[in-house]
C-alpha atoms as a PDB file:
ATOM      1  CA  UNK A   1     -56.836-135.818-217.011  1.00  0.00           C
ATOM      2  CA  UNK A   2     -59.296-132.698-216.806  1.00  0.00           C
ATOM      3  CA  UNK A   3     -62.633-134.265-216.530  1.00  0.00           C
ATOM      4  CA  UNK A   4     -65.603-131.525-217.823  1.00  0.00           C
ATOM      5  CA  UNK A   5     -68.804-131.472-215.711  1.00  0.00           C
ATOM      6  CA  UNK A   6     -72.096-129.134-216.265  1.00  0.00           C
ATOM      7  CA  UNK A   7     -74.733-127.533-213.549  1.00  0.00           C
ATOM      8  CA  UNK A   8     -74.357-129.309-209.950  1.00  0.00           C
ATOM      9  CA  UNK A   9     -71.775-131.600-209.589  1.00  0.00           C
ATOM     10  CA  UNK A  10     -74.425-133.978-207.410  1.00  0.00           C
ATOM     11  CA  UNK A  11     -76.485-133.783-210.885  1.00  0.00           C
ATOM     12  CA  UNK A  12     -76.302-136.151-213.951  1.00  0.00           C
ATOM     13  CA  UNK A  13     -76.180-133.805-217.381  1.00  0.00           C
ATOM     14  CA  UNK A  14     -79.681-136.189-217.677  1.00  0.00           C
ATOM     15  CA  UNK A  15     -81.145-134.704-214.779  1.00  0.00           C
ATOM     16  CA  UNK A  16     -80.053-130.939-215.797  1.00  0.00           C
ATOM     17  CA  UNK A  17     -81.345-130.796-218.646  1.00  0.00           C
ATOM     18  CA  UNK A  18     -84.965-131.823-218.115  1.00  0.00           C
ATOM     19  CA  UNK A  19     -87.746-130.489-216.684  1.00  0.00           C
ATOM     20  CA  UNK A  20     -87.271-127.397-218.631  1.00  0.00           C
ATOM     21  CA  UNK A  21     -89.741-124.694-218.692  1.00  0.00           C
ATOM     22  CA  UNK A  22     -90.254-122.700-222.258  1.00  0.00           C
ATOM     23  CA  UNK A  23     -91.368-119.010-221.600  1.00  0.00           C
ATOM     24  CA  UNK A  24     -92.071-115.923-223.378  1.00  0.00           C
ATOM     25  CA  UNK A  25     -88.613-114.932-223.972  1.00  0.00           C
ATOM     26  CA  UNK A  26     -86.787-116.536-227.187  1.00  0.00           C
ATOM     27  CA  UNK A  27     -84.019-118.722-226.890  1.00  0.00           C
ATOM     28  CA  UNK A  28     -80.369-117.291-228.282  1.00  0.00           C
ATOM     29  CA  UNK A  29     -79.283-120.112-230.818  1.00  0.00           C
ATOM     30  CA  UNK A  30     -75.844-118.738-231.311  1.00  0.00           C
ATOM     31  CA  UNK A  31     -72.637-119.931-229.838  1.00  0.00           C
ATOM     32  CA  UNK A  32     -71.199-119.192-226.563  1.00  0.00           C
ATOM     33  CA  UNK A  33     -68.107-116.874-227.072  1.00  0.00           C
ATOM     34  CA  UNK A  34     -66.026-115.612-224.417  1.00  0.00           C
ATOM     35  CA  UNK A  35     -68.325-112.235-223.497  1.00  0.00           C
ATOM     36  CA  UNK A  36     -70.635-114.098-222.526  1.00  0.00           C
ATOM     37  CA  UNK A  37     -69.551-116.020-219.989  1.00  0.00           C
ATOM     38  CA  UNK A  38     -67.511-115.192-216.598  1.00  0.00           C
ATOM     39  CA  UNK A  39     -64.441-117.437-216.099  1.00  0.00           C
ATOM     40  CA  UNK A  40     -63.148-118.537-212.614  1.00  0.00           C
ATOM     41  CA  UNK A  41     -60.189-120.433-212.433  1.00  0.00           C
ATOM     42  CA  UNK A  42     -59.650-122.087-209.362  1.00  0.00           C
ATOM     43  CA  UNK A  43     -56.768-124.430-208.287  1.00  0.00           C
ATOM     44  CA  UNK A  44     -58.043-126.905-206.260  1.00  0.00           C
ATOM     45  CA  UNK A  45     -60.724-127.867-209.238  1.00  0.00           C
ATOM     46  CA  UNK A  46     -59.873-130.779-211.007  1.00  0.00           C
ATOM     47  CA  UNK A  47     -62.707-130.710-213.775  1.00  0.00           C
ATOM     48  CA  UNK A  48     -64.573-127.991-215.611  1.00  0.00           C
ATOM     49  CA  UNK A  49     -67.579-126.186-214.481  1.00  0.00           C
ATOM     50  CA  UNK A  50     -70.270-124.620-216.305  1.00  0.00           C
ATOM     51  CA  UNK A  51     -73.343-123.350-214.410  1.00  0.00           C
ATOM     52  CA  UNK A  52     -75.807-120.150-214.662  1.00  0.00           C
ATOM     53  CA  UNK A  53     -75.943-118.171-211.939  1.00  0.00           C
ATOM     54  CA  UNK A  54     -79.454-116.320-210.191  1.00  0.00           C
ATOM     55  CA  UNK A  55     -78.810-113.117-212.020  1.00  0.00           C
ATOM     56  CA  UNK A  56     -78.623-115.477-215.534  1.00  0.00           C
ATOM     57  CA  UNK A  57     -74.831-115.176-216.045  1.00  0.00           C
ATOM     58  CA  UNK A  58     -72.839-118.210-216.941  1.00  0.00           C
ATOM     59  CA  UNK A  59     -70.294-118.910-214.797  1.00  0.00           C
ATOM     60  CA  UNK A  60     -67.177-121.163-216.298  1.00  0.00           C
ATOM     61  CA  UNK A  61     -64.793-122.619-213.321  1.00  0.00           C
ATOM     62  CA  UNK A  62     -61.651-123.648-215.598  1.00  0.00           C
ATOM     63  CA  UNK A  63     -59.193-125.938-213.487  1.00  0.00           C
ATOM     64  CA  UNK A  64     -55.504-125.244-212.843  1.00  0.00           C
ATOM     65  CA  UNK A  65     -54.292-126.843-215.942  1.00  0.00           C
ATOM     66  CA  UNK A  66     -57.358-125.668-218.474  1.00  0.00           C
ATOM     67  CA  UNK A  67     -57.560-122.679-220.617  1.00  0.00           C
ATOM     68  CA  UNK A  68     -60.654-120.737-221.600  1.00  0.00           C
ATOM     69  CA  UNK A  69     -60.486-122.212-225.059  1.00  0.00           C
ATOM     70  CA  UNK A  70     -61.140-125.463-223.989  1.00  0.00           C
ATOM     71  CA  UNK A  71     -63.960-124.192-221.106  1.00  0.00           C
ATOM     72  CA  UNK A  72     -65.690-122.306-223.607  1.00  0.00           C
ATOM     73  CA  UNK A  73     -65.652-125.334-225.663  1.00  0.00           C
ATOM     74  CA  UNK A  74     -66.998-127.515-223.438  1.00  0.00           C
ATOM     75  CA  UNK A  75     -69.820-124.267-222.535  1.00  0.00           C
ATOM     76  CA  UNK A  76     -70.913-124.886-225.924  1.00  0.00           C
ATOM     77  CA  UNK A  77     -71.110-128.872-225.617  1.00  0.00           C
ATOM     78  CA  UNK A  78     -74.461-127.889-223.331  1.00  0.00           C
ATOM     79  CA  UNK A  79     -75.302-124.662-224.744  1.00  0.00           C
ATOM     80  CA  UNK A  80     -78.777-125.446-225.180  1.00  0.00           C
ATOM     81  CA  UNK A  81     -79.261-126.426-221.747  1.00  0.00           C
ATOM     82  CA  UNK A  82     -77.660-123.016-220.966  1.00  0.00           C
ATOM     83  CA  UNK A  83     -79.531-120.675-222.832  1.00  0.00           C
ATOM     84  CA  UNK A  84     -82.333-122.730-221.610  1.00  0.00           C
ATOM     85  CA  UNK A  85     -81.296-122.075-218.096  1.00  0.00           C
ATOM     86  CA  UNK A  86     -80.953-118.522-218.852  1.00  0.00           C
ATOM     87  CA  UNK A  87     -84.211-118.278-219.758  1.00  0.00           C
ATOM     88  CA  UNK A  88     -86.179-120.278-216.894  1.00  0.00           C
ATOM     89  CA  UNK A  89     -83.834-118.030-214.697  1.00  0.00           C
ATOM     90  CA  UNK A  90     -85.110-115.037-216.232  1.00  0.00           C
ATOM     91  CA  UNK A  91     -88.710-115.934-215.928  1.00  0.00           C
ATOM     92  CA  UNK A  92     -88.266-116.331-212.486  1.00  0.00           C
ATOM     93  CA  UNK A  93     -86.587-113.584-211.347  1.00  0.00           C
ATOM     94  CA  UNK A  94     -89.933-111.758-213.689  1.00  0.00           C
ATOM     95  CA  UNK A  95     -92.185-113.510-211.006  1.00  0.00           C
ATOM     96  CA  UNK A  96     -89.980-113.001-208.278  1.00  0.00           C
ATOM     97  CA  UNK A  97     -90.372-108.893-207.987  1.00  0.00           C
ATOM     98  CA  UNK A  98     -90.276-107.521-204.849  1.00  0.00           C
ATOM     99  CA  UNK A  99     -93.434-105.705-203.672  1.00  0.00           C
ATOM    100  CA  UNK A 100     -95.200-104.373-200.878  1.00  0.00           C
ATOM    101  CA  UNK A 101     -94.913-107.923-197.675  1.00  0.00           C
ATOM    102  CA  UNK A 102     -92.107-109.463-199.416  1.00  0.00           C
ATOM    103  CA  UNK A 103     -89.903-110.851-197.339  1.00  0.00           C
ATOM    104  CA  UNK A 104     -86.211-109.907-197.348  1.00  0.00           C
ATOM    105  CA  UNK A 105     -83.139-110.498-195.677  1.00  0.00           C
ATOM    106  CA  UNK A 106     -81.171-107.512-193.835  1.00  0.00           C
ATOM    107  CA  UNK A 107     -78.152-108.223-191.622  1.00  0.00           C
ATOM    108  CA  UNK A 108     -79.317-111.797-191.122  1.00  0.00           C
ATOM    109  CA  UNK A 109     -82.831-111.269-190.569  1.00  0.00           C
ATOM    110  CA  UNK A 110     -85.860-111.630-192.616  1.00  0.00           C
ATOM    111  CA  UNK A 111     -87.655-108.293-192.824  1.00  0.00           C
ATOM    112  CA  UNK A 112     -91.364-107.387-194.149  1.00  0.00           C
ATOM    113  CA  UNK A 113     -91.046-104.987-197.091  1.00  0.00           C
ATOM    114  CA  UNK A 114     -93.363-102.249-196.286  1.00  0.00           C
ATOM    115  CA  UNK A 115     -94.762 -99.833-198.924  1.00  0.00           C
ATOM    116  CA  UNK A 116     -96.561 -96.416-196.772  1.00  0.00           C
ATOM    117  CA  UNK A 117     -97.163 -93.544-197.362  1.00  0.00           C
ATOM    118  CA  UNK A 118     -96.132 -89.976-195.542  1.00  0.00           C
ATOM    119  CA  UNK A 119     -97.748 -86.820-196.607  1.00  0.00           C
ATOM    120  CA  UNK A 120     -99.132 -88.229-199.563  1.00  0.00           C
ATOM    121  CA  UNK A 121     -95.457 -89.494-200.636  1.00  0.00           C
ATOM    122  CA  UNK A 122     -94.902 -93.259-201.262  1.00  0.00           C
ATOM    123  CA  UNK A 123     -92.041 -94.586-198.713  1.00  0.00           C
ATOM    124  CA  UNK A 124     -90.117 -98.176-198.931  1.00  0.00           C
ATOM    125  CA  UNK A 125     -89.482 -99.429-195.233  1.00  0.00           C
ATOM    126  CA  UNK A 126     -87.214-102.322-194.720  1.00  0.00           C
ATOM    127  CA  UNK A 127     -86.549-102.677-191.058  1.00  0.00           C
ATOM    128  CA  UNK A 128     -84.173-100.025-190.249  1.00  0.00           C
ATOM    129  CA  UNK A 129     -84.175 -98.708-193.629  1.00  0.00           C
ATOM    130  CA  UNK A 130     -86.246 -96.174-195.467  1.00  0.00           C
ATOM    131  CA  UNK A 131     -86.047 -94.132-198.251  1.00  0.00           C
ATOM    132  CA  UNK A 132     -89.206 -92.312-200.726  1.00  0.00           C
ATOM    133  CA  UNK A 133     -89.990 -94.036-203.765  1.00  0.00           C
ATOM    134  CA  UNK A 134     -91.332 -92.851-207.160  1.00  0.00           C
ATOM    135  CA  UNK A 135     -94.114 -95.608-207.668  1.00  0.00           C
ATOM    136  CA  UNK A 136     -95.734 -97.609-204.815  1.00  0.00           C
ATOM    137  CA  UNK A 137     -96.956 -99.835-207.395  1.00  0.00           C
ATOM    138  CA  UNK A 138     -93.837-100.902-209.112  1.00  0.00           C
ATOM    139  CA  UNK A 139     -90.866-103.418-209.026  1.00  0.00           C
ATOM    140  CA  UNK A 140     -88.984-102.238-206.005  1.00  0.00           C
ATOM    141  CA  UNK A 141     -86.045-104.466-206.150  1.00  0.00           C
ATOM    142  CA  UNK A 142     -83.923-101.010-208.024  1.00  0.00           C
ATOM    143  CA  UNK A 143     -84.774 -98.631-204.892  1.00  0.00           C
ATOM    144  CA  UNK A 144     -84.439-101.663-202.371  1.00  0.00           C
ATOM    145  CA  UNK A 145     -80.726-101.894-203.955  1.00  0.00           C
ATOM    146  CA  UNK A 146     -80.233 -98.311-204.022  1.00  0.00           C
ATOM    147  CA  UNK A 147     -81.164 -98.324-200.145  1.00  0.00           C
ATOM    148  CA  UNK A 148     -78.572-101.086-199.327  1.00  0.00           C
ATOM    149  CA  UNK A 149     -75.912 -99.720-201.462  1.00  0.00           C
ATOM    150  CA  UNK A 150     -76.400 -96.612-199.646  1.00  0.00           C
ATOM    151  CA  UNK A 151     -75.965 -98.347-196.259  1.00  0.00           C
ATOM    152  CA  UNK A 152     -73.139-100.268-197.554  1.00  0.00           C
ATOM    153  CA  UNK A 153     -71.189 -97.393-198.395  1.00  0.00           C
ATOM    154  CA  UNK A 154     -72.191 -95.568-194.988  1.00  0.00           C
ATOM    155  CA  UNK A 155     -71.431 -98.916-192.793  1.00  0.00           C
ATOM    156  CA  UNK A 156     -68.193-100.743-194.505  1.00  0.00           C
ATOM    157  CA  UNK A 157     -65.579 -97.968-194.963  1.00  0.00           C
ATOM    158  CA  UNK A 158     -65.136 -97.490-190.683  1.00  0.00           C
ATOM    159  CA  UNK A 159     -65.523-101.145-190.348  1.00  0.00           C
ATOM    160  CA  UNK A 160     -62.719-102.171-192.619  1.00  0.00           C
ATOM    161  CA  UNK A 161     -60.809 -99.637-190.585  1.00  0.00           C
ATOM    162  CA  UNK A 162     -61.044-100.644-187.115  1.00  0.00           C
ATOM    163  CA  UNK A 163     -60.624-104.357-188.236  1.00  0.00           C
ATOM    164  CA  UNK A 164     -57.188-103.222-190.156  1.00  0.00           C
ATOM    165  CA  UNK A 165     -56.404-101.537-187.120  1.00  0.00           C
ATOM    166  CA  UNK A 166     -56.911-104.450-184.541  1.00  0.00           C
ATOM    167  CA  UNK A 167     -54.730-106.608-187.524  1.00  0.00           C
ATOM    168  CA  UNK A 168     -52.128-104.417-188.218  1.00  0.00           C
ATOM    169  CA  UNK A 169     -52.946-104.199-191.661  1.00  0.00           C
ATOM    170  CA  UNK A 170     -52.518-101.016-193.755  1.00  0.00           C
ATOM    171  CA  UNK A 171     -55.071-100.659-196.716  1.00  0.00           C
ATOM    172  CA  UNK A 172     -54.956 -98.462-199.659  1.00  0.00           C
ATOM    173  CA  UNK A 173     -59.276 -97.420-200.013  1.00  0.00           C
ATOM    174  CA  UNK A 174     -62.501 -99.139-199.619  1.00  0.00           C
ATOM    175  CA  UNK A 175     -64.613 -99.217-202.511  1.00  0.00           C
ATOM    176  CA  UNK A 176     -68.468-100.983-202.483  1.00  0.00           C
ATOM    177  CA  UNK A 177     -69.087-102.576-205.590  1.00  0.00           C
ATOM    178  CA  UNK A 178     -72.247-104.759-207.186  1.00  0.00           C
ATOM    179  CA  UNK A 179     -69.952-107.572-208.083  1.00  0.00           C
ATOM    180  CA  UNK A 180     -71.745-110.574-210.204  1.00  0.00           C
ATOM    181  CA  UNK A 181     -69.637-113.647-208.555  1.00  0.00           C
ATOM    182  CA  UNK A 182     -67.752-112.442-205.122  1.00  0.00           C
ATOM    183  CA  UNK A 183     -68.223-111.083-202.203  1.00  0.00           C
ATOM    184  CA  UNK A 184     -65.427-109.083-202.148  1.00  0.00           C
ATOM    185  CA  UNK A 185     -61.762-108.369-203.649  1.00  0.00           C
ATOM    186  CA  UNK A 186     -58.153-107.046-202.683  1.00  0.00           C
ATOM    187  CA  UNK A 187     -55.673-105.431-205.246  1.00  0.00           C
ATOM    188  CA  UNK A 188     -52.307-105.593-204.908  1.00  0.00           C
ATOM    189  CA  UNK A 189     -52.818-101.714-204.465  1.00  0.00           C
ATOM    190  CA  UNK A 190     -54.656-102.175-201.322  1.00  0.00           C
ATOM    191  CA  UNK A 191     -58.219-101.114-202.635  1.00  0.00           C
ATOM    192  CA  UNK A 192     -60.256-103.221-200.911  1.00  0.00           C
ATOM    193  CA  UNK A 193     -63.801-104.131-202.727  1.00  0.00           C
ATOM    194  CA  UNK A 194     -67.123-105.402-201.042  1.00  0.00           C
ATOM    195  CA  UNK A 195     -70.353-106.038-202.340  1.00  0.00           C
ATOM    196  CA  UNK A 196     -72.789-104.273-200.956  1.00  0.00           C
ATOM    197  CA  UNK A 197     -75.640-106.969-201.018  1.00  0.00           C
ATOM    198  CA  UNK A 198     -73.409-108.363-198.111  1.00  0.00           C
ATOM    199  CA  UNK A 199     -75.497-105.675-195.866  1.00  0.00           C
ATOM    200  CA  UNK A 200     -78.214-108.545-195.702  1.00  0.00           C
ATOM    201  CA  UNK A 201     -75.673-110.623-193.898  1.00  0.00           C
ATOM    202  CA  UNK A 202     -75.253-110.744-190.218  1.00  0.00           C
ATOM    203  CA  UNK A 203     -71.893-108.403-189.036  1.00  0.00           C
ATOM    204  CA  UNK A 204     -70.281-111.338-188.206  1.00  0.00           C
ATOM    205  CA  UNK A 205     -70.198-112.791-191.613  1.00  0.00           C
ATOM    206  CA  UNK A 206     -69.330-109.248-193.286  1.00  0.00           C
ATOM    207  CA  UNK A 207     -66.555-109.296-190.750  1.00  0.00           C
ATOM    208  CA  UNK A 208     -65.564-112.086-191.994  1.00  0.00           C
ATOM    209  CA  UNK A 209     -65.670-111.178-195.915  1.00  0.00           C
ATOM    210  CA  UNK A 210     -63.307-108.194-194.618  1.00  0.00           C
ATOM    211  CA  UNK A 211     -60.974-110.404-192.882  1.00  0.00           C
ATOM    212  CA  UNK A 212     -60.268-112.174-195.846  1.00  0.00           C
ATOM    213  CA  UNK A 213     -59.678-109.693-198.173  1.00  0.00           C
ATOM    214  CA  UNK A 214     -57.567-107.808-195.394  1.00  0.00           C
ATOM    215  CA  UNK A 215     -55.661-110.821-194.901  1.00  0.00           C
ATOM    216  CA  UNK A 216     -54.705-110.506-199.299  1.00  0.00           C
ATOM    217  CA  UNK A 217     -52.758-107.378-198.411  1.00  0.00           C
ATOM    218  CA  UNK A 218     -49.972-110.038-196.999  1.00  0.00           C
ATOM    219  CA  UNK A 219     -51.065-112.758-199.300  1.00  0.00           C
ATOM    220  CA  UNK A 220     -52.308-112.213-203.038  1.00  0.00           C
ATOM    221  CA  UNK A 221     -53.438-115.647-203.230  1.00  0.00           C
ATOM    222  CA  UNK A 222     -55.014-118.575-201.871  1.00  0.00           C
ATOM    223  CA  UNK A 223     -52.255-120.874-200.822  1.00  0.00           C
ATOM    224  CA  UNK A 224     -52.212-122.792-197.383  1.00  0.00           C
ATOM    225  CA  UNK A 225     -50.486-120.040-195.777  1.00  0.00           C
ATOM    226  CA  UNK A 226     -53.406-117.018-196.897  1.00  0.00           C
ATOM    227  CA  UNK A 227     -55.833-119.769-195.049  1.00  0.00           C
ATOM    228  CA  UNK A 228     -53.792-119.935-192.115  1.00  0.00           C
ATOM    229  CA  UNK A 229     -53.835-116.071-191.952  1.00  0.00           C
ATOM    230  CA  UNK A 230     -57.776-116.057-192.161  1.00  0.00           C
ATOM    231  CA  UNK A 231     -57.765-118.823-189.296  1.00  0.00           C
ATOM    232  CA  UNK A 232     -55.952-117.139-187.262  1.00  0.00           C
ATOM    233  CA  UNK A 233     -57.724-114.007-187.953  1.00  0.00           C
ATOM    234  CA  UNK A 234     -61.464-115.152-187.560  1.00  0.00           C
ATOM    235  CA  UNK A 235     -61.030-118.713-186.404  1.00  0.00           C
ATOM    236  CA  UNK A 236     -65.121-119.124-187.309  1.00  0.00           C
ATOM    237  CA  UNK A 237     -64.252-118.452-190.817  1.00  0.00           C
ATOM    238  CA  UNK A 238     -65.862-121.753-192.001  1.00  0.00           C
ATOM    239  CA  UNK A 239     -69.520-121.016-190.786  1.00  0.00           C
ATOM    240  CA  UNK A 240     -69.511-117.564-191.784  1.00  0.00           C
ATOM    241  CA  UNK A 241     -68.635-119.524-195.916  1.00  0.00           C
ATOM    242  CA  UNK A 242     -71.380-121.867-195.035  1.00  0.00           C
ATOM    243  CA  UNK A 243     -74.022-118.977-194.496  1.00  0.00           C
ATOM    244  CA  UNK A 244     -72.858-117.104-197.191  1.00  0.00           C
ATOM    245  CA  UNK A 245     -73.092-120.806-199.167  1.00  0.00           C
ATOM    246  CA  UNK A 246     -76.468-121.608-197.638  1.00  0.00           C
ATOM    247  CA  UNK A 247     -78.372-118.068-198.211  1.00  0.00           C
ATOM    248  CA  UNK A 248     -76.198-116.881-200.647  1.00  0.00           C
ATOM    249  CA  UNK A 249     -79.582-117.482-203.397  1.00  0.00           C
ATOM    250  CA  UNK A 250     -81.290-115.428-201.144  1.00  0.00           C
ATOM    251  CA  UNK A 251     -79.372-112.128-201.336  1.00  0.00           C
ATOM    252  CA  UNK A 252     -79.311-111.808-205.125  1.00  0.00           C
ATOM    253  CA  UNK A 253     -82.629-110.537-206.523  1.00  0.00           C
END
């Protein structure tokens, strides 16, 4: 039997749904339909999943055996507490804006944001990284992101190459993406996708995000053998998940 579970498995559906905080932003009373949500399905799950995500997206995990029908079903069984969630999520990512002394990470290190100015021009400093801005006084979590993606798209193209080159692995292109719900992705083309938020991770952890999508080109899937490739690969691959698990709320602003 699929069994159906909302918010954090640890949770009761008691628990998630109190304590919630009304804002200024009104509640969508409608049904949950299928653009709305992203689905996951995921093969070792044995129940359904429903949770919202720091951005405010929901997030469905549908087990082996479900369908979306029956996910988005259940989604709508606690679609009050989602849109609910969506909201308190929203409100605090408001009052979470990143300004001049805000503190964030970059390749595994907690930097000071630093707001200057040079000849008059506003300029956004974030450790190594700098770039002018148009408004000292705004919301600078759009140029921050600009800045990484920049860096991402400078840093991850050689590095996917010398690591395909010390596996043996021939890849088609590299291609840095803003993905919602992953890290990264392989097609069966060889295009290998990263996120670039993964710039705030230490290299050792981005190396091993590229392992594992390198290690797709022999294995489109994630079947004991794929996870023996990845051990064998970057034997540390477990506590490189766990900091990507344990800061992973961190990185998405």
């Amino acid at each position: 039997m699929i069994r159906f579970f909302c918010g954090n498995e640890n949770e009761s559906e008691q628990s998630i749904k109190a304590n919630v905080k009304r804002g200024n932003i009104e509640l969508k009373r409608d049904s949950i339909k299928e653009g709305d949500v992203s689905f996951r399905k995921n093969s070792r799950a044995r129940h359904y999943l429903v949770r919202v995500d720091t951005t405010g997206a929901i997030i469905l995990t549908i087990p082996s055996r479900g369908t979306k029908k029956e996910a988005l079903e259940f989604a709508n069984e606690h679609g009050e507490w989602l849109r609910q969630k969506q909201q308190e999520t929203i409100a605090q990512k408001e009052q979470s804006k990143l300004c001049d002394g805000s503190k964030v990470l970059l390749a595994g290190e907690w930097e000071t944001l630093k707001i200057t100015k040079d000849r008059g021009r506003p300029v956004l400093t974030l450790g190594v990284l700098s770039s002018y801005i148009a408004d000292e006084t705004s919301d600078h979590r759009w140029s921050l992101s600009e800045l990484m993606k920049n860096e991402a798209k400078r840093w991850f193209p050689d590095r996917v190459k010398g690591l395909a080159t010390n596996h043996n692995i021939a890849f088609e292109r590299v291609v840095v993406r803003g993905q919602k719900t992953r890290w990264g992705s392989c097609s069966s083309s060889g295009t290998i996708s990263l996120n670039w938020k993964l710039v705030q991770a230490p290299v050792w952890v981005r190396d091993y995000v590229i392992v594992h999508e390198l290690m797709h080109v022999r294995e489109m899937n994630h079947s004991d053998r794929f996870w023996r490739l990845v051990e064998n690969a970057f034997p540390a691959y477990k506590e490189a998940e766990k900091w990507l698990d344990d800061n992973s709320r961190w990185m998405n602003w």
